[in-house]
N, C-alpha and C. Protein backbone atom coordinates (compact mmCIF):
# COMPACT_ATOMS: atom_id res chain seq x y z
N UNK A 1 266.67 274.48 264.05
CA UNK A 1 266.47 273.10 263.59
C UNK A 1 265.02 272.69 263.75
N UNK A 2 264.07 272.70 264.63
CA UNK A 2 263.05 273.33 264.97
C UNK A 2 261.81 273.51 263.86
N UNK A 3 262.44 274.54 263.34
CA UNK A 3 261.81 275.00 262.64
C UNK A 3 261.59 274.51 261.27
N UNK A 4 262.32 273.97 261.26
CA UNK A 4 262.82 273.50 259.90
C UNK A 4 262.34 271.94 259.68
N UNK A 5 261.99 271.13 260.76
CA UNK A 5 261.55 269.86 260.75
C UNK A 5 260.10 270.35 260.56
N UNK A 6 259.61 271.26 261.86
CA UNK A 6 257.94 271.61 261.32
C UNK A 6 257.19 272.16 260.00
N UNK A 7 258.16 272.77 259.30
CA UNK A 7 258.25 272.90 257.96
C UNK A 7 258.18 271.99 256.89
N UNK A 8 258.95 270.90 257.28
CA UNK A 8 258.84 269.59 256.41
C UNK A 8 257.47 268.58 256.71
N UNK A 9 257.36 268.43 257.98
CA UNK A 9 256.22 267.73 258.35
C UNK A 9 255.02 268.44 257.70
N UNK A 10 254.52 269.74 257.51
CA UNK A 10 253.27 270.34 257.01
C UNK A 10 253.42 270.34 255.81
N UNK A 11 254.77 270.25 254.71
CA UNK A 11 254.75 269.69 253.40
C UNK A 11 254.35 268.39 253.32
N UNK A 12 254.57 267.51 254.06
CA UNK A 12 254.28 266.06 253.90
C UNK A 12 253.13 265.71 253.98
N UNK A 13 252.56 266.20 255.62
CA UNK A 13 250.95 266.10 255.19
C UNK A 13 250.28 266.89 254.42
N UNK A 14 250.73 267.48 253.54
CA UNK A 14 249.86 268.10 253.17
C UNK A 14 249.85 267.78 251.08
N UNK A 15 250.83 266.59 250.97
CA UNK A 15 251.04 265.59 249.82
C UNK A 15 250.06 264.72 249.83
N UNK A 16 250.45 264.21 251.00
CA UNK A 16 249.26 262.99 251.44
C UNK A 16 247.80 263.20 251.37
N UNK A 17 247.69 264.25 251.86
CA UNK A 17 245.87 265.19 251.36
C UNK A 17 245.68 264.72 250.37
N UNK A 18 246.70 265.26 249.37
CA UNK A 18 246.15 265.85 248.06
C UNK A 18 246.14 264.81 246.99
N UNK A 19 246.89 263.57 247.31
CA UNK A 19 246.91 262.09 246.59
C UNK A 19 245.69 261.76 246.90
N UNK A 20 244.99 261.39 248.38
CA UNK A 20 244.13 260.79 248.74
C UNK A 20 242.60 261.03 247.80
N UNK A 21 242.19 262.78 248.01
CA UNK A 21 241.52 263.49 247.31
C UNK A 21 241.48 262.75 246.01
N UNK A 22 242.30 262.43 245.31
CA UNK A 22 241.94 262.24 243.27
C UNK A 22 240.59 260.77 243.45
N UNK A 23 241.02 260.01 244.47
CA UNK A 23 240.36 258.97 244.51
C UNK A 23 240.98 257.71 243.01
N UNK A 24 239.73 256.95 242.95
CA UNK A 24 240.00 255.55 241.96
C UNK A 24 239.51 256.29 240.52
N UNK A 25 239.82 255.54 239.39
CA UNK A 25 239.23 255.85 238.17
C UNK A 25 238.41 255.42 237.79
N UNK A 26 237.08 255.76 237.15
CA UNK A 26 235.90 255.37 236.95
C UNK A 26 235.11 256.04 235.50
N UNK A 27 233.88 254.81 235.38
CA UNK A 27 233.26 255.59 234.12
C UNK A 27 231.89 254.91 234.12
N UNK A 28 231.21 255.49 233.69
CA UNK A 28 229.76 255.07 233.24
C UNK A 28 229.23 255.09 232.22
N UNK A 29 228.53 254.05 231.54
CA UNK A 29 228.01 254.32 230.25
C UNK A 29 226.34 253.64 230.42
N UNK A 30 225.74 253.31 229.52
CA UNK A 30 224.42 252.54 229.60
C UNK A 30 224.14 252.16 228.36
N UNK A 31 223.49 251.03 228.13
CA UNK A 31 222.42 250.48 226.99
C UNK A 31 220.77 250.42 226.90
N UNK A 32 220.48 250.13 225.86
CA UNK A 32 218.94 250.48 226.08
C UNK A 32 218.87 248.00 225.78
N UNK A 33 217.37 248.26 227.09
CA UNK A 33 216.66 247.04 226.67
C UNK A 33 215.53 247.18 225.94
N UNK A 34 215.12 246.34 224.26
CA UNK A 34 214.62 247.01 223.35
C UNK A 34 213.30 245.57 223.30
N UNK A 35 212.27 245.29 222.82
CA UNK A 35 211.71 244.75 222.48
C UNK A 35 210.12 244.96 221.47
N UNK A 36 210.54 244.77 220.19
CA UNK A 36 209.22 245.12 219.36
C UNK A 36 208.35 244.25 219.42
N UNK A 37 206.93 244.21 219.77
CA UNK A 37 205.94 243.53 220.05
C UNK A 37 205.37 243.32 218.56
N UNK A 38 204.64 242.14 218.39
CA UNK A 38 204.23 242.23 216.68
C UNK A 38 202.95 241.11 217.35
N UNK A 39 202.01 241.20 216.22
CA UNK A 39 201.16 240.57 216.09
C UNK A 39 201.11 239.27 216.16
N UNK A 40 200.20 238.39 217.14
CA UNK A 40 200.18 237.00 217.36
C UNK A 40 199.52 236.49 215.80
N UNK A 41 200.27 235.08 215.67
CA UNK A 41 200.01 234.53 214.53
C UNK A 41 198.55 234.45 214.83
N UNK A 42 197.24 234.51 214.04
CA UNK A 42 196.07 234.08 214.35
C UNK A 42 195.76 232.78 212.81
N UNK A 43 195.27 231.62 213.09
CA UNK A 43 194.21 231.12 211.99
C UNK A 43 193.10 231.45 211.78
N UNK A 44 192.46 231.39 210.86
CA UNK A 44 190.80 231.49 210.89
C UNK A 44 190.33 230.14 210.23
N UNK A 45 190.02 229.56 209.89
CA UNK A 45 189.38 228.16 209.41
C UNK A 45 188.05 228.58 208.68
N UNK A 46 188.29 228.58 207.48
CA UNK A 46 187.22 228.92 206.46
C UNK A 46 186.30 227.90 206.08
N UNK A 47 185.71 227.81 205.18
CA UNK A 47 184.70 226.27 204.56
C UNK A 47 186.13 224.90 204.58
N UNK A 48 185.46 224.33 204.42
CA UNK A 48 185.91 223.29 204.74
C UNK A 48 185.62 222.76 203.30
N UNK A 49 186.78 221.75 202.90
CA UNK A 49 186.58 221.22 201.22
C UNK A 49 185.72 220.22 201.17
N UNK A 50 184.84 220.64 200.26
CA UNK A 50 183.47 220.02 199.86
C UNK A 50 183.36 219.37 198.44
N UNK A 51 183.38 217.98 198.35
CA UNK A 51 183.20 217.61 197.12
C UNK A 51 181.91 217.15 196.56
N UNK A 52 181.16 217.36 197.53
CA UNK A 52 179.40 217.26 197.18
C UNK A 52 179.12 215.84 196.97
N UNK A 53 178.25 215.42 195.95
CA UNK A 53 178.28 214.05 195.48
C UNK A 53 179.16 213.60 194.34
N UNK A 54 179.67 212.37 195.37
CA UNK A 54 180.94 211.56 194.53
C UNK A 54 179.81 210.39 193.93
N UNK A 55 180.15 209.82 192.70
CA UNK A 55 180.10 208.53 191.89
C UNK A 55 181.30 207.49 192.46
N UNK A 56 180.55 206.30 192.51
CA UNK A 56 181.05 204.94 192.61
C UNK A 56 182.32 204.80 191.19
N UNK A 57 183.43 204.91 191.40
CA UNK A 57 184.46 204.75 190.57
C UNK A 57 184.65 205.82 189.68
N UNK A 58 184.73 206.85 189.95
CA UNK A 58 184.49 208.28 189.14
C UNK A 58 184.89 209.23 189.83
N UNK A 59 186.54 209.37 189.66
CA UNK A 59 186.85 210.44 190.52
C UNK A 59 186.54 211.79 190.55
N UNK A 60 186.87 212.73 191.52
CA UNK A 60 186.18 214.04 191.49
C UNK A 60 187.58 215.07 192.40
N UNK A 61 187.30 216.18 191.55
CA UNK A 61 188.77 216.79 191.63
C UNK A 61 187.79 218.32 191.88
N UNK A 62 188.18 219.05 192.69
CA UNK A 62 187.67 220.37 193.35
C UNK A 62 188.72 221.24 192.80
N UNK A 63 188.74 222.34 192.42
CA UNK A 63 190.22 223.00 191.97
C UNK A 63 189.88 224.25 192.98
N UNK A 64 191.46 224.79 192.88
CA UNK A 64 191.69 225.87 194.33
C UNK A 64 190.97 227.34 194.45
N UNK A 65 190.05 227.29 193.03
CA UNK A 65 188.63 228.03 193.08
C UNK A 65 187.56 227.85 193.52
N UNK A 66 187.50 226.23 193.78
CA UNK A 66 186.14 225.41 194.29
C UNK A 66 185.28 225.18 192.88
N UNK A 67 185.98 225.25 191.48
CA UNK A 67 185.00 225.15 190.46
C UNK A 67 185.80 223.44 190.12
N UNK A 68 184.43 222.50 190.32
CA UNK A 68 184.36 221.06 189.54
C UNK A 68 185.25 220.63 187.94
N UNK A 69 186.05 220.46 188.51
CA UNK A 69 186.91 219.82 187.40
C UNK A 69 187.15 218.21 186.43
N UNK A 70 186.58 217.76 187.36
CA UNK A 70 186.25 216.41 186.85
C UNK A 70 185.35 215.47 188.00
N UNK A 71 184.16 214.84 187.49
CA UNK A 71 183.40 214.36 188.45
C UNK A 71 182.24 214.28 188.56
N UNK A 72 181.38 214.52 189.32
CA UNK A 72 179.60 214.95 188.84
C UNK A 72 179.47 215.79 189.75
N UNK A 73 178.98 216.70 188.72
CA UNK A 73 178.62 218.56 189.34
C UNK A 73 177.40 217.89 190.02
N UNK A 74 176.82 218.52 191.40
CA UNK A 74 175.92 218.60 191.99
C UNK A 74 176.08 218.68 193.96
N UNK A 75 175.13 218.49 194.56
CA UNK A 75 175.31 219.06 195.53
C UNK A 75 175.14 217.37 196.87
N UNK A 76 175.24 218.00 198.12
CA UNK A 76 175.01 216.88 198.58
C UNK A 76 173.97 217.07 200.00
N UNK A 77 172.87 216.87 200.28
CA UNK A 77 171.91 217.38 201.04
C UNK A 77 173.13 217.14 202.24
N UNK A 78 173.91 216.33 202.98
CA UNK A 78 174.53 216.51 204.37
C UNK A 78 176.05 217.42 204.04
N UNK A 79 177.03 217.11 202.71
CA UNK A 79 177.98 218.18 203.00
C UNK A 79 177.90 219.25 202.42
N UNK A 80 176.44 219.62 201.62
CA UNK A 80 176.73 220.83 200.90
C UNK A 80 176.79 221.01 199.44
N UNK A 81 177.12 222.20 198.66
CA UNK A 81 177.54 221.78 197.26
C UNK A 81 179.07 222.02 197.40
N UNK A 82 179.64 222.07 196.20
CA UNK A 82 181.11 221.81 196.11
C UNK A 82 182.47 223.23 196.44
N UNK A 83 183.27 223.15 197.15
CA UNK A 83 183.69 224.36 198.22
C UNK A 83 185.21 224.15 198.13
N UNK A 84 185.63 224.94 197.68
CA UNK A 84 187.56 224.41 198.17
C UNK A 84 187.54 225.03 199.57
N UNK A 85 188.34 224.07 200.27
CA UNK A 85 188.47 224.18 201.67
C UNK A 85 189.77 225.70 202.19
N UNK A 86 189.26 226.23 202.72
CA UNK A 86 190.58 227.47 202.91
C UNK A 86 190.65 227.99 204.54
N UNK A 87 191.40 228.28 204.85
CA UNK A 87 191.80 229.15 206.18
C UNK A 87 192.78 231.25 205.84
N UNK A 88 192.52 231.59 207.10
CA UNK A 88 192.67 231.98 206.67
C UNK A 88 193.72 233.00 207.69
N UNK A 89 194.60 233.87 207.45
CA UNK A 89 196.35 234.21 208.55
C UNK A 89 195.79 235.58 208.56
N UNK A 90 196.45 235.85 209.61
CA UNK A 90 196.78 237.37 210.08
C UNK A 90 197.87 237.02 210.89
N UNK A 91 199.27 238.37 210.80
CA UNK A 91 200.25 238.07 210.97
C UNK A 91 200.84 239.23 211.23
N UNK A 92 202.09 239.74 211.63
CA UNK A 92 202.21 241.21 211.93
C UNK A 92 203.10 241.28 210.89
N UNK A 93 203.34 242.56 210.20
CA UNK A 93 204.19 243.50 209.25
C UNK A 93 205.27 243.49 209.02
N UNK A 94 205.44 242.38 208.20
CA UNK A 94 207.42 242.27 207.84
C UNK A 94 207.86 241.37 208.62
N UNK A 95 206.91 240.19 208.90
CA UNK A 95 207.31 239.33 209.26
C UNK A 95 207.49 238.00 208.60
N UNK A 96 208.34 237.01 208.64
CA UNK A 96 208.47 235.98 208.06
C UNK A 96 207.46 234.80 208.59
N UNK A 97 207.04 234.06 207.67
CA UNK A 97 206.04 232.80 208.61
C UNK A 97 205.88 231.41 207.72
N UNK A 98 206.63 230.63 208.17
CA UNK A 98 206.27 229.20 207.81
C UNK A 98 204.91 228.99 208.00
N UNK A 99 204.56 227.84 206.13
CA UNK A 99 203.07 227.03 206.98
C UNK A 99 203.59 225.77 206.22
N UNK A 100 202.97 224.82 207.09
CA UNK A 100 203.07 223.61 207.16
C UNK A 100 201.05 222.48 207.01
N UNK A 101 201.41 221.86 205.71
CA UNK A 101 200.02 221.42 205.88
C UNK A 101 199.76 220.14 206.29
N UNK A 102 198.99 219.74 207.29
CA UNK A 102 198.84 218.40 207.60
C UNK A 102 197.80 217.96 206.97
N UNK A 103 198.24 216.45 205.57
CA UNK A 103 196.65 216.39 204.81
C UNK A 103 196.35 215.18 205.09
N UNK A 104 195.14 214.57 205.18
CA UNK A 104 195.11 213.39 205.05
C UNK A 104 195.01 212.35 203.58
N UNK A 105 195.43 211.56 203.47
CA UNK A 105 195.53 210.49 202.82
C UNK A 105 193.88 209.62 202.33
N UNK A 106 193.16 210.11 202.86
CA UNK A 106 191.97 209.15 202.84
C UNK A 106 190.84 209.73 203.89
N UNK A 107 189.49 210.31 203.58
CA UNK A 107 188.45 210.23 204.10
C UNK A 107 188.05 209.25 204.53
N UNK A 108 187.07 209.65 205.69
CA UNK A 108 186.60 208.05 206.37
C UNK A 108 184.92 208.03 206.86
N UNK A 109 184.59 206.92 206.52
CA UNK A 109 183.26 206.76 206.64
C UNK A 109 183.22 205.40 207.72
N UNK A 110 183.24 205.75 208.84
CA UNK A 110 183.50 204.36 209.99
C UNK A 110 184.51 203.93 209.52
N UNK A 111 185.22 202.46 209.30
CA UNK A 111 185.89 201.76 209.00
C UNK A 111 186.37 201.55 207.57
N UNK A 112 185.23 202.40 206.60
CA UNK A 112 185.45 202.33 204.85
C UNK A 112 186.23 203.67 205.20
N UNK A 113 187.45 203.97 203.61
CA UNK A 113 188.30 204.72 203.36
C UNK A 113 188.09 205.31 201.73
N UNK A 114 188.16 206.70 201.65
CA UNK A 114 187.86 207.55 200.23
C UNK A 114 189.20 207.79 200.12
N UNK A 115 190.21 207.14 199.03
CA UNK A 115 191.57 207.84 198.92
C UNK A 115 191.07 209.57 198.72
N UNK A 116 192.08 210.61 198.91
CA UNK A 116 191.82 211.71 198.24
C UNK A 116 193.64 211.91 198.14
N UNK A 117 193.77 212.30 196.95
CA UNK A 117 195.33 213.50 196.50
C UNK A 117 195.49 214.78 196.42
N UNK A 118 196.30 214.94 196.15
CA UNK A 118 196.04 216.90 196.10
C UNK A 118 197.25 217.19 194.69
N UNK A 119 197.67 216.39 194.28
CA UNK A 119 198.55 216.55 193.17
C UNK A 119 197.88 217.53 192.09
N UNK A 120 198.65 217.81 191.08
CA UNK A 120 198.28 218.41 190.16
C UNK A 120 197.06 217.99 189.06
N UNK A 121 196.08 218.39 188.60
CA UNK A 121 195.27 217.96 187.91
C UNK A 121 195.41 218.03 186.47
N UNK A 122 195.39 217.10 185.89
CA UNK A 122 196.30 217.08 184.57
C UNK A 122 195.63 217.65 183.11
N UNK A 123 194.26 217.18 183.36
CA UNK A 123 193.78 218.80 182.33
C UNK A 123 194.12 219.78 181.56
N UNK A 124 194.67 220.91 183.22
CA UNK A 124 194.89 221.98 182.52
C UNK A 124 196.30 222.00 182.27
N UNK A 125 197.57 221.83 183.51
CA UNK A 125 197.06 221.09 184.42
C UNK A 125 196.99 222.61 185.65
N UNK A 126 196.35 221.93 186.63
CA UNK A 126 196.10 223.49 187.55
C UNK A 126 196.63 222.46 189.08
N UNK A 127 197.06 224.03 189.77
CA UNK A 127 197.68 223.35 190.79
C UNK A 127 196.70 223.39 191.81
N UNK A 128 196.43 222.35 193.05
CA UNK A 128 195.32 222.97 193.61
C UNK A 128 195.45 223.54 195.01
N UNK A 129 196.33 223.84 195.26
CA UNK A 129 196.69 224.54 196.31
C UNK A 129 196.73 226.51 195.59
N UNK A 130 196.39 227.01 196.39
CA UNK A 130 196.55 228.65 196.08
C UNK A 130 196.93 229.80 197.28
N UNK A 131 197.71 231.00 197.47
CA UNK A 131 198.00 231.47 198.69
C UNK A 131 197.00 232.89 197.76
N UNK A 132 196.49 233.53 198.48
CA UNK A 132 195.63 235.03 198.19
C UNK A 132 196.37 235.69 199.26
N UNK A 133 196.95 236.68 198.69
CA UNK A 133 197.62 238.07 199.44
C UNK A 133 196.84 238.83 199.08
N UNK A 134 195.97 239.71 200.20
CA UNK A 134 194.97 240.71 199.72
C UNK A 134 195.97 242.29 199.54
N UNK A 135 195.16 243.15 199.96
CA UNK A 135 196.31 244.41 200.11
C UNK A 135 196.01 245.52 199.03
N UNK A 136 196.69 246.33 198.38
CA UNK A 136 196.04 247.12 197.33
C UNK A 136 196.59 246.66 196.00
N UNK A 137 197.99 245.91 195.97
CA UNK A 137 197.67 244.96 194.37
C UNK A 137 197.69 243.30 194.94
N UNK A 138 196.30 243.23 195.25
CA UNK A 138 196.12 241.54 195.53
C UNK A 138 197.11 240.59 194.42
N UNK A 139 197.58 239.37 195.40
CA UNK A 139 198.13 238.38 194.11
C UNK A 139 197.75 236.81 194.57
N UNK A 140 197.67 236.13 193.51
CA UNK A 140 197.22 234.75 193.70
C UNK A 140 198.76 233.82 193.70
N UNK A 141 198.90 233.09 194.38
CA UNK A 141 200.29 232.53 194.08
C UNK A 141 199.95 230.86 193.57
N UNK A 142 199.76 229.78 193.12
CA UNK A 142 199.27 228.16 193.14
C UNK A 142 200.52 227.62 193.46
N UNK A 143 199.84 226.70 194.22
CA UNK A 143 201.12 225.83 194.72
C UNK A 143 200.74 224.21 194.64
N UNK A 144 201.35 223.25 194.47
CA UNK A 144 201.20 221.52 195.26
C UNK A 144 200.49 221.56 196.18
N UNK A 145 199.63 221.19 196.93
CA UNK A 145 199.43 220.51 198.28
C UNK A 145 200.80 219.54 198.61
N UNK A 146 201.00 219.58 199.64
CA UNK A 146 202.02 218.02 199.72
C UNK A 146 201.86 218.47 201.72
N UNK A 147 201.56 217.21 202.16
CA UNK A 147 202.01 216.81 203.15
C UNK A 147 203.15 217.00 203.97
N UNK A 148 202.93 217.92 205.41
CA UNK A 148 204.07 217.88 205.97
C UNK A 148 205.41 218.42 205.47
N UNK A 149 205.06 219.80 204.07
CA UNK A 149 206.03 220.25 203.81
C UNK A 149 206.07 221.54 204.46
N UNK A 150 207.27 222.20 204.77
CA UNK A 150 207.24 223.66 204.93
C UNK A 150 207.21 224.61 203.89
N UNK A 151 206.37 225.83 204.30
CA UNK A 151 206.30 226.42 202.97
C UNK A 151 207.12 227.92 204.06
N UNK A 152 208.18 228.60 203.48
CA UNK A 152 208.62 229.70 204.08
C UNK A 152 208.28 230.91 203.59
N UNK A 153 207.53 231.91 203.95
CA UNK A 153 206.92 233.15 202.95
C UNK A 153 207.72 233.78 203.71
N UNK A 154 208.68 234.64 202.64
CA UNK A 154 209.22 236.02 203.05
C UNK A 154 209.99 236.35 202.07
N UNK A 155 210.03 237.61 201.77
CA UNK A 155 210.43 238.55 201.23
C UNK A 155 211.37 237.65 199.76
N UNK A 156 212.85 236.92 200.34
CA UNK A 156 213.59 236.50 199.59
C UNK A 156 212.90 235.32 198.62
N UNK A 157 212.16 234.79 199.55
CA UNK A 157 211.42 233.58 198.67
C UNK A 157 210.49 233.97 197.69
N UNK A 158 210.70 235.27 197.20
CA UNK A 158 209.17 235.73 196.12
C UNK A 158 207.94 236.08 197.10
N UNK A 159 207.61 236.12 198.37
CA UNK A 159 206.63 236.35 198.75
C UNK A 159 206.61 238.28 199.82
N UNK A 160 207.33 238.83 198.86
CA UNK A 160 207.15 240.29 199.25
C UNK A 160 205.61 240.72 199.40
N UNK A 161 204.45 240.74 199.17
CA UNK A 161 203.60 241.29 199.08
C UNK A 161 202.83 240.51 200.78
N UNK A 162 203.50 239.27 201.24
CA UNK A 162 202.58 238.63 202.27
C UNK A 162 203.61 239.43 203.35
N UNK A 163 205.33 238.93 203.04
CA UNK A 163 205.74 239.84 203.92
C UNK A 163 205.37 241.30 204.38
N UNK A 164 205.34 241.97 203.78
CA UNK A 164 205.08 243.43 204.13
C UNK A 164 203.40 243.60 204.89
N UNK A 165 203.02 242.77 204.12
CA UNK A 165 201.08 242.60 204.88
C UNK A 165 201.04 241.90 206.06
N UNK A 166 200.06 241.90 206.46
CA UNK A 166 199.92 241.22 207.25
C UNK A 166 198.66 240.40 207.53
N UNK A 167 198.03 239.70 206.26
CA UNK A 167 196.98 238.85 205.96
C UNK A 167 197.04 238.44 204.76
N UNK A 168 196.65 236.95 204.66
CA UNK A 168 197.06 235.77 203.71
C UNK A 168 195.69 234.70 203.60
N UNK A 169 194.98 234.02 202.72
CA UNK A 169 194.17 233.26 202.67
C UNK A 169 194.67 231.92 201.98
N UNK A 170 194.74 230.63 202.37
CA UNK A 170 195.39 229.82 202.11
C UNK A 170 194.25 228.48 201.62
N UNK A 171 194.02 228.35 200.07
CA UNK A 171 193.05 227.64 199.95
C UNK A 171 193.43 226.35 199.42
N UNK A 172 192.73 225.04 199.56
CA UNK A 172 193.33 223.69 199.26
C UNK A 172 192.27 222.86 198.50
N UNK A 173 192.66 222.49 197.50
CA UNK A 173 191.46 221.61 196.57
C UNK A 173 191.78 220.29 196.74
N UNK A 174 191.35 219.21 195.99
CA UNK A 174 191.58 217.72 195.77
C UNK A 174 191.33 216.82 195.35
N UNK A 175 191.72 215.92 195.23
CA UNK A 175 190.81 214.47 194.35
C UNK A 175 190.69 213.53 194.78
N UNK A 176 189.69 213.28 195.29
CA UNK A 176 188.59 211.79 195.59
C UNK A 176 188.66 211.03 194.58
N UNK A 177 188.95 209.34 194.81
CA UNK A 177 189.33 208.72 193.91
C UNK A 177 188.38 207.61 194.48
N UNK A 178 187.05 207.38 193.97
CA UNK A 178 186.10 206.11 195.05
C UNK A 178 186.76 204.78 194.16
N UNK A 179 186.51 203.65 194.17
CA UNK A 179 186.46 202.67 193.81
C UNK A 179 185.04 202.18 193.48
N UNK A 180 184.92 200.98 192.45
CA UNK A 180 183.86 200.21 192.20
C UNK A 180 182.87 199.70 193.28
N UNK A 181 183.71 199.51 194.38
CA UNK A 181 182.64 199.38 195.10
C UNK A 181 182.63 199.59 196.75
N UNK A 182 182.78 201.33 196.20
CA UNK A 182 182.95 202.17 197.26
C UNK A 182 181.97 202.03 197.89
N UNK A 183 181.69 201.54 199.54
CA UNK A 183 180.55 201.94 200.50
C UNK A 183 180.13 203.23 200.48
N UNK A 184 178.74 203.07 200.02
CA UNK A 184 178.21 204.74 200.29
C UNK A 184 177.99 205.41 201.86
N UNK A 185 178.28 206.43 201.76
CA UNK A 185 178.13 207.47 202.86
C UNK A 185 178.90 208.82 203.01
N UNK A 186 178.63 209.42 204.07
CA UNK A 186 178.90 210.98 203.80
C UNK A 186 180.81 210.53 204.99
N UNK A 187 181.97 210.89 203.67
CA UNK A 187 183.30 210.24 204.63
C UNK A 187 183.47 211.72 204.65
N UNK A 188 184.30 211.81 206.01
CA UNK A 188 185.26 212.94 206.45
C UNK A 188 186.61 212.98 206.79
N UNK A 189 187.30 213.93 206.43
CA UNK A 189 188.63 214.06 207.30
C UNK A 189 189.28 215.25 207.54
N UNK A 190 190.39 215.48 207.95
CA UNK A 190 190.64 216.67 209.07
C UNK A 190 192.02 217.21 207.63
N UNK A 191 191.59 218.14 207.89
CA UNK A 191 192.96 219.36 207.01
C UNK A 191 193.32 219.75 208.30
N UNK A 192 194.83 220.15 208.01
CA UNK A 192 195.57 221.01 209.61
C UNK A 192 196.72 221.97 208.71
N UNK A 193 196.69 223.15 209.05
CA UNK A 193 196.99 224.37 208.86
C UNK A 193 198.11 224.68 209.96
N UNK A 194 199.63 224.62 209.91
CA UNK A 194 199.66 225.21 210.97
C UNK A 194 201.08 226.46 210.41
N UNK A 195 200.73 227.42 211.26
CA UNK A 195 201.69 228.70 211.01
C UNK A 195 202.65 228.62 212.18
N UNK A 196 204.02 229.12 211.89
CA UNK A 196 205.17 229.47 212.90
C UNK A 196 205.79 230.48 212.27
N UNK A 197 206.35 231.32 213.46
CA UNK A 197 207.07 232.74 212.93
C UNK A 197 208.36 232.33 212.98
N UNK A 198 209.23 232.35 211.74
CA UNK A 198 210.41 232.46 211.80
C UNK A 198 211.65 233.00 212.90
């Protein structure tokens, strides 16, 4: 009898071993953390729009070439001769990028005011806003000026050639509208350019 219990006891422990041994169930896997670095939006700020000498009630319209469209051709000993104002992007490769233009409404000479517009010039008529995508087939795109609009360049919107590049020149013309009895002097005001990456 003996024998026969010590027999059973060294089967038993020796179950118990062999459960213990398998242990818990387990697994491992991993992911990757990924991040593509791209090029900081940069501006450059080109000439600044120059309408040279304005006439007393005789408006003057700059087109998005900087060639005098209506007005008196000539130059002005403090701003210069006549310049469409432009800036200018670098951007990284296949990227999307809003611009947004802040224009003003009116040049200022102290306390006197030069309306200026940026609408279409009715002439031709020509638009005076223009985007230049350089690259190996450069393209000119014309656009409105307008205030505080977003403009979205990428790919779907027709602007494949800025998407894929990654440099853009953004030029802005306008029309000075003096009055009869506009105060003379040299008026200024501020263009604002601003880029965001989608």
């Amino acid at each position: 009898m003996k024998k026969i219990l010590f027999a059973a006891a060294i089967l038993t422990a020796g179950f118990i071993t062999s459960v213990s041994a398998a242990g818990p169930q387990s697994d491992q896997k991993t992911i990757s953390g990924k991040a593509q670095v791209i090029k900081a939006l940069v501006i450059t700020p080109g000439d600044d729009l120059q309408f040279g000498l304005v006439t007393q009630q005789v408006s003057k319209t700059i087109s998005n070439t900087g060639t005098v469209l209506q007005g008196t051709l000539g130059t002005s000993t403090t701003m210069g001769s006549e310049k469409v104002g432009w800036f200018g992007i670098e951007k990284g490769i296949n990227t999307i990028v809003t611009l947004n233009l802040g224009l003003p409404t009116y040049l200022a000479f102290g306390d006197e005011h030069l309306a200026i517009n940026y609408t279409d010039y009715g002439g031709t008529p020509t638009k005076l806003g223009r985007l230049y995508i350089g690259g190996t087939t450069p393209v000119n795109k014309e656009f409105t000026p307008v205030n505080g609009t977003n403009m979205t360049l990428s790919a779907g919107n027709g602007y494949t050639e800025f998407f894929q590049s990654g440099a853009l020149a953004v030029y802005v013309g306008g029309t000075v509208v003096p009055t009869l009895g506009q105060v003379e002097g040299d008026y200024t005001g501020t263009i604002t350019l601003t880029a965001t990456y989608n």
